[in-house]
C-alpha atoms as a PDB file:
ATOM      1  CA  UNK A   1      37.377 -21.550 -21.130  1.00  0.00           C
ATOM      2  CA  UNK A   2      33.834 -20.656 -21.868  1.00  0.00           C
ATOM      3  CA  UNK A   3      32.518 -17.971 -23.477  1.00  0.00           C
ATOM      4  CA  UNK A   4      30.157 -15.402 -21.783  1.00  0.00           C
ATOM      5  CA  UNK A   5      26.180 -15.458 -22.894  1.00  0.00           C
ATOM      6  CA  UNK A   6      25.704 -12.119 -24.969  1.00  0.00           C
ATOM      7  CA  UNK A   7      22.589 -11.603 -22.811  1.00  0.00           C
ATOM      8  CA  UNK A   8      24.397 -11.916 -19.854  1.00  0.00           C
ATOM      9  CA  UNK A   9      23.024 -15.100 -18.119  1.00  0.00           C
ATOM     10  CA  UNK A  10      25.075 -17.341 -16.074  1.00  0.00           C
ATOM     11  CA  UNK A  11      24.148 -21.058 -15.002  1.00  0.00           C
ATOM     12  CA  UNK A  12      21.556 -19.080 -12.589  1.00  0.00           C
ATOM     13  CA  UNK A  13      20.152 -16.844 -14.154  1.00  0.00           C
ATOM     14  CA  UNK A  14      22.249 -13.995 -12.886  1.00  0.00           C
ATOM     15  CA  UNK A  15      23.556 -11.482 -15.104  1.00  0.00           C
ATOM     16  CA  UNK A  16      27.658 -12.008 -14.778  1.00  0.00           C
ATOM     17  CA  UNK A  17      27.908  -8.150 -15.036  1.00  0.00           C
ATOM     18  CA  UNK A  18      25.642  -7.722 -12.556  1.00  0.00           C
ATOM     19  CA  UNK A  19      26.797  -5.426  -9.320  1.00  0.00           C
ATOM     20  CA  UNK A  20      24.525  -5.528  -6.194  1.00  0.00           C
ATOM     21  CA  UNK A  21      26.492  -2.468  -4.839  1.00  0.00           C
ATOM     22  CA  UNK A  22      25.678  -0.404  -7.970  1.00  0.00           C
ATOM     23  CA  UNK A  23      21.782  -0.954  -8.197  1.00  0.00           C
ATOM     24  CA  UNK A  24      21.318  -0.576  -4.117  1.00  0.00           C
ATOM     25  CA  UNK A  25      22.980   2.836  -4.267  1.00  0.00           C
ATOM     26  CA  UNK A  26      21.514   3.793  -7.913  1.00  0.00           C
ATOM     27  CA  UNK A  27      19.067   7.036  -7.109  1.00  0.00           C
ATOM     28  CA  UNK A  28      15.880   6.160  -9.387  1.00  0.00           C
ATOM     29  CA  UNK A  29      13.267   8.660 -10.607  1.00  0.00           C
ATOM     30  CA  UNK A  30       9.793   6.480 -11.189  1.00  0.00           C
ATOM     31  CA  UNK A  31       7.649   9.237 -12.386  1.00  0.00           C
ATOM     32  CA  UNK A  32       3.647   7.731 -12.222  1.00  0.00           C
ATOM     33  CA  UNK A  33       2.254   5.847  -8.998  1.00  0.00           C
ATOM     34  CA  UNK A  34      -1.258   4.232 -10.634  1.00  0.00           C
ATOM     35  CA  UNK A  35      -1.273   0.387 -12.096  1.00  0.00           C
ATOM     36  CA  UNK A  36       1.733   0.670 -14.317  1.00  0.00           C
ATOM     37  CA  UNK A  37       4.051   2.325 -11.737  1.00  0.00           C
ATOM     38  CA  UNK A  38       2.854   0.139  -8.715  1.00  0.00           C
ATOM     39  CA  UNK A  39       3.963  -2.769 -10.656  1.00  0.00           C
ATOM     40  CA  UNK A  40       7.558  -0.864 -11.686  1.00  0.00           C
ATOM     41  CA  UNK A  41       8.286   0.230  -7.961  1.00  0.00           C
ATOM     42  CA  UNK A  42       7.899  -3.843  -6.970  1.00  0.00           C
ATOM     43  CA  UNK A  43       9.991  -5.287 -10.211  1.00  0.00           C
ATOM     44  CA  UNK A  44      12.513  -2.383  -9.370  1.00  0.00           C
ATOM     45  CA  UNK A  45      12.816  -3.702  -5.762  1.00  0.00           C
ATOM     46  CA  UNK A  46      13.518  -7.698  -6.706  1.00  0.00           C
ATOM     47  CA  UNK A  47      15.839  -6.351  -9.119  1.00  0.00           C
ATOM     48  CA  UNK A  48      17.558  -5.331  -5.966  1.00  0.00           C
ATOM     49  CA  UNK A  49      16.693  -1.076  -6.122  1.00  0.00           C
ATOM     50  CA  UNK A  50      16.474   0.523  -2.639  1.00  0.00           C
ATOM     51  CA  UNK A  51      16.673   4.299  -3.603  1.00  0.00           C
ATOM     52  CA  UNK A  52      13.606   5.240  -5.404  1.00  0.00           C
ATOM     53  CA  UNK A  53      11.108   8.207  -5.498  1.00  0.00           C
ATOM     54  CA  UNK A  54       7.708   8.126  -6.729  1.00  0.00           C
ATOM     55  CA  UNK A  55       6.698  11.700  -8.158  1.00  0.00           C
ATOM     56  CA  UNK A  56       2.371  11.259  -8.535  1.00  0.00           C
ATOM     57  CA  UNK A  57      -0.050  13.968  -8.063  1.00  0.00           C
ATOM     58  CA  UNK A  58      -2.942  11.632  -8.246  1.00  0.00           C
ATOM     59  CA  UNK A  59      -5.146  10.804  -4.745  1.00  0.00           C
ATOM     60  CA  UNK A  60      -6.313   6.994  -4.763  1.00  0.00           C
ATOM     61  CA  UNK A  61     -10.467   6.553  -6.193  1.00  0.00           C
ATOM     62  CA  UNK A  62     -12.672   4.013  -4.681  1.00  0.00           C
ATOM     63  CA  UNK A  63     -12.545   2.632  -8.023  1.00  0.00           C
ATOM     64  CA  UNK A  64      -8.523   2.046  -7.475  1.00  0.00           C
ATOM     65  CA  UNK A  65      -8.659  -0.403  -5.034  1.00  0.00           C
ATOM     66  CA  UNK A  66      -8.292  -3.983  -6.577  1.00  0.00           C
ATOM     67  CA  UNK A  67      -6.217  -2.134  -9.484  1.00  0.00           C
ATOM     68  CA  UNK A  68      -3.437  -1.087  -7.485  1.00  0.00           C
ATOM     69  CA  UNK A  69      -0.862  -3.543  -5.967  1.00  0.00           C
ATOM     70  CA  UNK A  70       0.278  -1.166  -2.932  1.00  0.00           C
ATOM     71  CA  UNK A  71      -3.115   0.060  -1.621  1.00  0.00           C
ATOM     72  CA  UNK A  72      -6.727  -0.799   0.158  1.00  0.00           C
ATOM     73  CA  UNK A  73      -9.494   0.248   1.341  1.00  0.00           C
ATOM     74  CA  UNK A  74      -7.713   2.085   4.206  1.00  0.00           C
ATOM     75  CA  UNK A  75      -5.698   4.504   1.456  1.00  0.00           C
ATOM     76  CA  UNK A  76      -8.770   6.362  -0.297  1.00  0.00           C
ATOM     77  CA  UNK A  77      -8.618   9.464  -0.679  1.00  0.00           C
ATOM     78  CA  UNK A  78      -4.803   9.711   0.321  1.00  0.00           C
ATOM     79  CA  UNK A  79      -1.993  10.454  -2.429  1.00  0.00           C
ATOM     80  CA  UNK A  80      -1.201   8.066  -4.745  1.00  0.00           C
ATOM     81  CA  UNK A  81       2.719   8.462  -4.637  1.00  0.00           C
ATOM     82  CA  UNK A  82       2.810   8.582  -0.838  1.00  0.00           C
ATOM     83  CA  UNK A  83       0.807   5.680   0.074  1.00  0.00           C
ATOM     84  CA  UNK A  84       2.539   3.490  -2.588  1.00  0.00           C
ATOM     85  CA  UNK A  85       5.494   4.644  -1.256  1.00  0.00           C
ATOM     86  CA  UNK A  86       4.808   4.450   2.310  1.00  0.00           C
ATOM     87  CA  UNK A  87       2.960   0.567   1.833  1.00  0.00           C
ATOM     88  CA  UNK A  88       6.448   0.033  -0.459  1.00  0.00           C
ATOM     89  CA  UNK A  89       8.965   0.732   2.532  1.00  0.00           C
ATOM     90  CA  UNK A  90       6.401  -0.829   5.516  1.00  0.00           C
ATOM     91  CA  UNK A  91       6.227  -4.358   3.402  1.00  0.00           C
ATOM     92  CA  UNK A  92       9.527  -4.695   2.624  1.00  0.00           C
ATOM     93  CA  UNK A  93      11.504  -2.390   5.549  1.00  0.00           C
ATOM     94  CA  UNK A  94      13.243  -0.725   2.904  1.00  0.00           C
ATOM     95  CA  UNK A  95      12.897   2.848   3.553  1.00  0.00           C
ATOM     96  CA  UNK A  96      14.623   4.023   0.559  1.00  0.00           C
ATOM     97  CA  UNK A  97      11.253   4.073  -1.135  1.00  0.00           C
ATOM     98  CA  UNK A  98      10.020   7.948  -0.919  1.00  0.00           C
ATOM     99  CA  UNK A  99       7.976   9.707  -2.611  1.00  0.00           C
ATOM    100  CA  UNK A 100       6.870  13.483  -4.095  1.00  0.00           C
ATOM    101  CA  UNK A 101       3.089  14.433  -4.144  1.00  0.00           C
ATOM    102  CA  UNK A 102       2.510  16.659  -6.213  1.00  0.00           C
ATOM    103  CA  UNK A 103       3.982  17.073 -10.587  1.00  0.00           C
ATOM    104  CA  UNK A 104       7.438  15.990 -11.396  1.00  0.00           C
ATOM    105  CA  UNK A 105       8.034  19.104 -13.202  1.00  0.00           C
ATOM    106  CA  UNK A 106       8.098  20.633  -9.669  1.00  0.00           C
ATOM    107  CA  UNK A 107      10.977  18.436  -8.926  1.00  0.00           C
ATOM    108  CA  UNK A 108      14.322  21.436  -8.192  1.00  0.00           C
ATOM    109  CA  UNK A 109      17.131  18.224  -8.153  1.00  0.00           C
ATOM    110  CA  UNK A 110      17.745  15.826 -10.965  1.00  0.00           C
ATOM    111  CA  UNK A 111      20.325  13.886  -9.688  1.00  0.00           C
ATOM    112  CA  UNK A 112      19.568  10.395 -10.716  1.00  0.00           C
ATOM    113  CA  UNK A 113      20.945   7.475 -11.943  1.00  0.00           C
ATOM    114  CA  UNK A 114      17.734   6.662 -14.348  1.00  0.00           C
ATOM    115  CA  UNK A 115      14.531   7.785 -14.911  1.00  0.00           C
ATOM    116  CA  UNK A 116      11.631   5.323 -15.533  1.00  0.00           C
ATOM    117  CA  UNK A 117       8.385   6.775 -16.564  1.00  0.00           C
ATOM    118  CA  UNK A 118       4.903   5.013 -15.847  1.00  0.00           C
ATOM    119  CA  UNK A 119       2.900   7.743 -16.661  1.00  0.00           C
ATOM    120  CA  UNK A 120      -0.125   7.943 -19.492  1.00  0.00           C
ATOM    121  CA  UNK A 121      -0.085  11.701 -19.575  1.00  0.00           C
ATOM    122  CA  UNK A 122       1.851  12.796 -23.035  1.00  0.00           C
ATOM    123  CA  UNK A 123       2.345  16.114 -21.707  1.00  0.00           C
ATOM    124  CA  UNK A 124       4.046  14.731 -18.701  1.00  0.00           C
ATOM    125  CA  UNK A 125       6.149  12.425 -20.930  1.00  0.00           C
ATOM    126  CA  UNK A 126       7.207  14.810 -22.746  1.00  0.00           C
ATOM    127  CA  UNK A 127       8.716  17.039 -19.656  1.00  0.00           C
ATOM    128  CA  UNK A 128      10.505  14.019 -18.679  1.00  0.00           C
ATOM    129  CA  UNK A 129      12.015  12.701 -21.876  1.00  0.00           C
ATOM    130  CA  UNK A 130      13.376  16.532 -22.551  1.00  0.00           C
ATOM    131  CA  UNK A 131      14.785  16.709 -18.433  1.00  0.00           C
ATOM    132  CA  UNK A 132      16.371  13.612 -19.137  1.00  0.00           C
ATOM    133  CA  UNK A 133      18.286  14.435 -22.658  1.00  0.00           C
ATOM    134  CA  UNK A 134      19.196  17.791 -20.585  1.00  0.00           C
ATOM    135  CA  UNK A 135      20.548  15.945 -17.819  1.00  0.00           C
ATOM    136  CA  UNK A 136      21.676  13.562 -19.967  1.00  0.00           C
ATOM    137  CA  UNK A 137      20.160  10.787 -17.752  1.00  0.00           C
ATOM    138  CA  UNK A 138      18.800   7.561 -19.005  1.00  0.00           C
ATOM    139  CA  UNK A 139      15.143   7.617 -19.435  1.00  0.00           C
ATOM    140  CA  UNK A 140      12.643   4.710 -19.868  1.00  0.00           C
ATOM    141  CA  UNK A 141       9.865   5.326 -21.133  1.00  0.00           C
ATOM    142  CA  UNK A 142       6.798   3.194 -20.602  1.00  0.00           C
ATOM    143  CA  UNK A 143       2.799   3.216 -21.133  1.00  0.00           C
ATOM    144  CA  UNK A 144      -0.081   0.641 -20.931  1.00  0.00           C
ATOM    145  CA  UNK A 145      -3.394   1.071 -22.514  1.00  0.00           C
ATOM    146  CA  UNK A 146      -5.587  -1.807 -22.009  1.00  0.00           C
ATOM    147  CA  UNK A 147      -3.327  -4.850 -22.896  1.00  0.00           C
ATOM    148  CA  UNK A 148      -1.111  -3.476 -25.160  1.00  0.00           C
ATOM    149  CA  UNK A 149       2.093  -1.623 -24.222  1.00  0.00           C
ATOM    150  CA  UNK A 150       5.056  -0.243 -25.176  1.00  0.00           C
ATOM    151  CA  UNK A 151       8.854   0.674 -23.380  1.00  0.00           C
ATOM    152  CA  UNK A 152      11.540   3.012 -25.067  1.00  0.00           C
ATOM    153  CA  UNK A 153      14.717   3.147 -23.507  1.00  0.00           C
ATOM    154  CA  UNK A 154      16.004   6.834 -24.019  1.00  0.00           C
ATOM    155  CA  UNK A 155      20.102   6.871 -23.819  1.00  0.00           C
ATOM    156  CA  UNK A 156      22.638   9.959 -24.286  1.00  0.00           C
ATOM    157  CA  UNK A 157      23.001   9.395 -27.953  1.00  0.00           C
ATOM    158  CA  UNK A 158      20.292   8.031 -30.532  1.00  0.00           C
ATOM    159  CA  UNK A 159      16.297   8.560 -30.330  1.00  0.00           C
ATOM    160  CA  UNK A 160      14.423   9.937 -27.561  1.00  0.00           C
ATOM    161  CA  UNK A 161      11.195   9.593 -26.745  1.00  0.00           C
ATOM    162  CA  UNK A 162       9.172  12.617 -28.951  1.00  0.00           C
ATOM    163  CA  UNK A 163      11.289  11.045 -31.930  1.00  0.00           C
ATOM    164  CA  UNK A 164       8.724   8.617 -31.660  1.00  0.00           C
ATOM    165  CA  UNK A 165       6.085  10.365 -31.128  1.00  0.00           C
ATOM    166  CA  UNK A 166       6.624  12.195 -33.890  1.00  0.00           C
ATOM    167  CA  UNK A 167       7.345   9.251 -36.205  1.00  0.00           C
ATOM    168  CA  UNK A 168       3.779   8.425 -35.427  1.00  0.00           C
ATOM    169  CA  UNK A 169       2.078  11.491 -35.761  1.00  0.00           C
ATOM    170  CA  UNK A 170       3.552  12.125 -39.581  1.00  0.00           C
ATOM    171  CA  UNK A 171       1.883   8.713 -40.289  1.00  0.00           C
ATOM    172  CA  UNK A 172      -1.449  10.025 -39.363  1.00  0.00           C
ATOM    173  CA  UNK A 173      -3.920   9.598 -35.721  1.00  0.00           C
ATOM    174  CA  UNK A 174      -5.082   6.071 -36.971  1.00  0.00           C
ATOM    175  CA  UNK A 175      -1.655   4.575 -37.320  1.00  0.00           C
ATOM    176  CA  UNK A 176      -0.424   5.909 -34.207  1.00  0.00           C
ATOM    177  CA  UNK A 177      -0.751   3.263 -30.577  1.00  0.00           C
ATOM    178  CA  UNK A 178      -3.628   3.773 -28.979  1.00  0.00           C
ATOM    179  CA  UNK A 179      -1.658   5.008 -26.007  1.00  0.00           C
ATOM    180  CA  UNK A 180      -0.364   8.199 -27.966  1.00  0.00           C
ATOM    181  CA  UNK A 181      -3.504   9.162 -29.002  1.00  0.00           C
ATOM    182  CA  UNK A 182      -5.384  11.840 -27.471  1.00  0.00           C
ATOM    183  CA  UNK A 183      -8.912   9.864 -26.563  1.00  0.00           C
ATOM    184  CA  UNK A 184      -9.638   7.923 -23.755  1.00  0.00           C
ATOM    185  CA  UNK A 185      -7.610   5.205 -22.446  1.00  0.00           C
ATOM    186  CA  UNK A 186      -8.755   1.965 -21.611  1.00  0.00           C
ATOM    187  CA  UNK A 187      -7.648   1.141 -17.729  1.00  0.00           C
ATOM    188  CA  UNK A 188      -4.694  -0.912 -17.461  1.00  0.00           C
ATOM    189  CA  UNK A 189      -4.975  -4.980 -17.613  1.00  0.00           C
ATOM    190  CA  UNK A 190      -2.938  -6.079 -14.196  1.00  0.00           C
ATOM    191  CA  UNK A 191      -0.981  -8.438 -16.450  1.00  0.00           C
ATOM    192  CA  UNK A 192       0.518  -6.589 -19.065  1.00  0.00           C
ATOM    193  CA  UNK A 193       1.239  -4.135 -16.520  1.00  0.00           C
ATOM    194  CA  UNK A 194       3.360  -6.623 -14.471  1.00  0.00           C
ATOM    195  CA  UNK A 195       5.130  -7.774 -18.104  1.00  0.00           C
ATOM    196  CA  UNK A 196       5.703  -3.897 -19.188  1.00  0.00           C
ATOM    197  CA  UNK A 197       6.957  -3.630 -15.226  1.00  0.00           C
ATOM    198  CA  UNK A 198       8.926  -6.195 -15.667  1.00  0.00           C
ATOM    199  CA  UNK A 199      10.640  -5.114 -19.138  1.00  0.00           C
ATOM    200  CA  UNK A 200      11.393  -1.911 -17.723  1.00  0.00           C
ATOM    201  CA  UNK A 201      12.904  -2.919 -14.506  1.00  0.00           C
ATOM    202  CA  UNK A 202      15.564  -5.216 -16.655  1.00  0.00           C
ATOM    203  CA  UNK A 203      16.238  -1.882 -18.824  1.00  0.00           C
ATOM    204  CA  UNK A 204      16.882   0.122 -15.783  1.00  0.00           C
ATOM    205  CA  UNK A 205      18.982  -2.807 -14.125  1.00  0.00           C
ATOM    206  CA  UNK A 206      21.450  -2.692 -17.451  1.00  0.00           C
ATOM    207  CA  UNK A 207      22.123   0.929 -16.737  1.00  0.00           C
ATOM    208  CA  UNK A 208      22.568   1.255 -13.306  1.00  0.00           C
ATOM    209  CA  UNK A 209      25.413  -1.694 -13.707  1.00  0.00           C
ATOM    210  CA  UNK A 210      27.022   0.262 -16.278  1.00  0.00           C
ATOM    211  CA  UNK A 211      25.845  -2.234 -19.644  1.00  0.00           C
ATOM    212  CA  UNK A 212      23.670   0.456 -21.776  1.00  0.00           C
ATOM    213  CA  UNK A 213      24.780  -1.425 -24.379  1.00  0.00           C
ATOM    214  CA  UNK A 214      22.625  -4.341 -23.265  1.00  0.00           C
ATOM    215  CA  UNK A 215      19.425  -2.032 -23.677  1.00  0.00           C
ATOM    216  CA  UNK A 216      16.926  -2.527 -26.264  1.00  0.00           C
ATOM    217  CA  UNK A 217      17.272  -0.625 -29.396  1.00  0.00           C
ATOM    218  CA  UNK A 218      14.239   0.880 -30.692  1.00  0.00           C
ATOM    219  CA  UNK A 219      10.460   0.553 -29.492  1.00  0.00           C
ATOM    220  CA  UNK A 220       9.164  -2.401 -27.805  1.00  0.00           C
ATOM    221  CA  UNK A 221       5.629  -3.398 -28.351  1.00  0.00           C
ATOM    222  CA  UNK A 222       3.758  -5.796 -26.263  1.00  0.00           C
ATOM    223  CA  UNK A 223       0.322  -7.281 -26.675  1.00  0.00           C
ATOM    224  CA  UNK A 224      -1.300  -8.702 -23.958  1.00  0.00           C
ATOM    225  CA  UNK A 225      -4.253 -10.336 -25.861  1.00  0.00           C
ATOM    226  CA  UNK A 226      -1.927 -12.946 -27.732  1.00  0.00           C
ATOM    227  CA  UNK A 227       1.407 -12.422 -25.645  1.00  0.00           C
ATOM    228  CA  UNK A 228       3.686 -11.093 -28.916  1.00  0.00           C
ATOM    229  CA  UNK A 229       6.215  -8.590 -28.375  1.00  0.00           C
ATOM    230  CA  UNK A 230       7.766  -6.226 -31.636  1.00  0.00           C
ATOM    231  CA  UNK A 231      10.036  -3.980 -32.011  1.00  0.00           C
ATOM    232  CA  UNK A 232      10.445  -1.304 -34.330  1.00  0.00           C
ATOM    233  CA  UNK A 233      13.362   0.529 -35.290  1.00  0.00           C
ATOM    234  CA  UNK A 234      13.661   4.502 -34.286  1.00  0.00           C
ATOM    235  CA  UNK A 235      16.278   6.773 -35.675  1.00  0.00           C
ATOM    236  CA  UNK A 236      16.674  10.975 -34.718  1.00  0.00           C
ATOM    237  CA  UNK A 237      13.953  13.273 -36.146  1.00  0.00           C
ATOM    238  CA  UNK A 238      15.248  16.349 -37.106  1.00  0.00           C
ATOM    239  CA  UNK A 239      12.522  17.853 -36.159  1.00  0.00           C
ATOM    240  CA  UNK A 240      13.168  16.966 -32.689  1.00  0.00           C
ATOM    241  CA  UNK A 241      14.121  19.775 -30.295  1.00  0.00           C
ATOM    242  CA  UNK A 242      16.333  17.787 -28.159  1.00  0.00           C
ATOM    243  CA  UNK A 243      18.782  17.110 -31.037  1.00  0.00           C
ATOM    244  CA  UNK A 244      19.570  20.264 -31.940  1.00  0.00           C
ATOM    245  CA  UNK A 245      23.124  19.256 -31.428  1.00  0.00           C
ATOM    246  CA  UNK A 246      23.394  16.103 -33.244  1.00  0.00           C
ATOM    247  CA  UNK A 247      21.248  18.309 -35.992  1.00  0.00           C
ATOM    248  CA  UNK A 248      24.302  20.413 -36.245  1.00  0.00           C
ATOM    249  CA  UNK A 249      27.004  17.459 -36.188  1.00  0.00           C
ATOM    250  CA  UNK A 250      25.143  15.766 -39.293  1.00  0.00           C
ATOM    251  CA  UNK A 251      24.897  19.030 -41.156  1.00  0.00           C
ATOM    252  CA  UNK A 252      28.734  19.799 -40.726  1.00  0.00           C
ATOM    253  CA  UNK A 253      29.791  16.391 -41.294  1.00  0.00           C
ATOM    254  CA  UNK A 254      27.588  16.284 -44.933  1.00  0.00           C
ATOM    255  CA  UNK A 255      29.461  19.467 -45.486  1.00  0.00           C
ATOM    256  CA  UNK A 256      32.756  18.236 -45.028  1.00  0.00           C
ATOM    257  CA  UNK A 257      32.640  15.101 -47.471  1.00  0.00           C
ATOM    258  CA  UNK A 258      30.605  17.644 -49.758  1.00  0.00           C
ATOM    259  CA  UNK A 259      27.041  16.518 -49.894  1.00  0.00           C
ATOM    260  CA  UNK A 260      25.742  19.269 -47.804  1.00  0.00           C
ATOM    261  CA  UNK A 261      23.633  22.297 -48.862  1.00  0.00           C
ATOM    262  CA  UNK A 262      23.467  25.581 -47.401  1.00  0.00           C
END
């Protein structure tokens, strides 16, 4: 009798856990329609997705085309999240792909599965992450600046998103990714955006089939320039609005074995 791979490979290369019924009828959020999200609307599809909406406010640039996998010439001008969409369902007569034009915070229903954010607005990230803790719907996070990138997978319990953000900003600007800092970002290298895409696509797959305890711990940081990926550990801030709760839970439970203070 063998034993089953930890990682959840069989002889090819399918997950054994994995459930085609699960991740066809799993409703996915994919909040960001420009390089990054492009990318994460294809990997979600081979990964066997075919319920996803694409929240962008963004209108497709001249300067898009050749940078985006779902448009052309044809699409400038139009919105970003309902072309993408649109080209998404046409190529692969899957009409599950829809879309929202217009800011996710707009959004009325949250009823999800997962949330995977593509988006390099911190604000916006932000308003996510905190929906997602609310809803208590698993959120992965993702951003691309240039070739380096980074994915945070965001579950019920543990670290969310502005727990790293924070962790970052206490060690000062210049220690922080350049993708959390406020200046200008440098556009998004096509390859690194299909390995981010890629990364996040497995994360949401591992949910949606019910193994969140499959999902990466911590922060994931990948370099484009020399291919090396890094993680870094995360625990709670206290600071953190969103943990208010588990603030409270650590409090009483230093109380009750004594080490507490009032």
């Amino acid at each position: 009798m063998g034993v089953e791979d930890p990682s959840g490979q069989d002889g090819d290369g399918i997950p054994s856990w994995y459930d085609g019924n699960r991740v066809a009828k799993a409703r996915v959020l994919l909040v960001g329609a420009g390089s990054l999200g492009e990318e994460t609307a294809l990997a979600l599809y081979g990964r066997g997705f075919r319920r996803v909406l694409m929240v962008d406010p963004g209108t497709v640039g001249r300067d898009d085309i050749g940078h985006l996998a779902l448009v052309g010439e044809e699409d400038v001008g139009g919105f970003r999240s309902e072309v993408s969409a649109k080209n998404m369902a046409a190529s692969t007569s899957c009409p599950g792909f829809t879309y929202h034009v217009g800011r996710v915070r707009e959004l009325e229903g949250w009823n999800f599965e997962v949330i995977v954010g593509c988006t390099g607005d911190t604000r916006t990230r932000l308003f996510v992450n905190g929906r997602a803790r609310l809803y208590h719907i698993p959120y992965v996070d993702t951003a691309v600046d240039g070739k380096r990138g980074k994915i945070q997978t965001v579950l019920a319990t543990g670290p969310c998103a502005e727990c790293g953000m924070n962790r970052f900003r206490t060690r000062g600007l210049n220690a922080r990714p350049s993708f959390e800092q406020p200046a200008p970002r440098r556009r998004v290298d096509p390859q690194t955006a299909k390995v981010v895409a890629s990364m996040a696509s497995e994360e949401a797959l591992r949910i949606a089939c019910g193994r969140q305890d499959l999902c990466t711990k911590g922060v994931v940081y990948y370099d484009g320039a020399d291919g090396s990926v890094r993680t870094i550990s995360l625990n709670v801030d206290p600071r953190c609005s969103n943990h208010e709760g588990e603030r409270w839970k650590q409090t009483l439970k230093s109380l009750m074995q004594g080490t507490g203070r009032l």
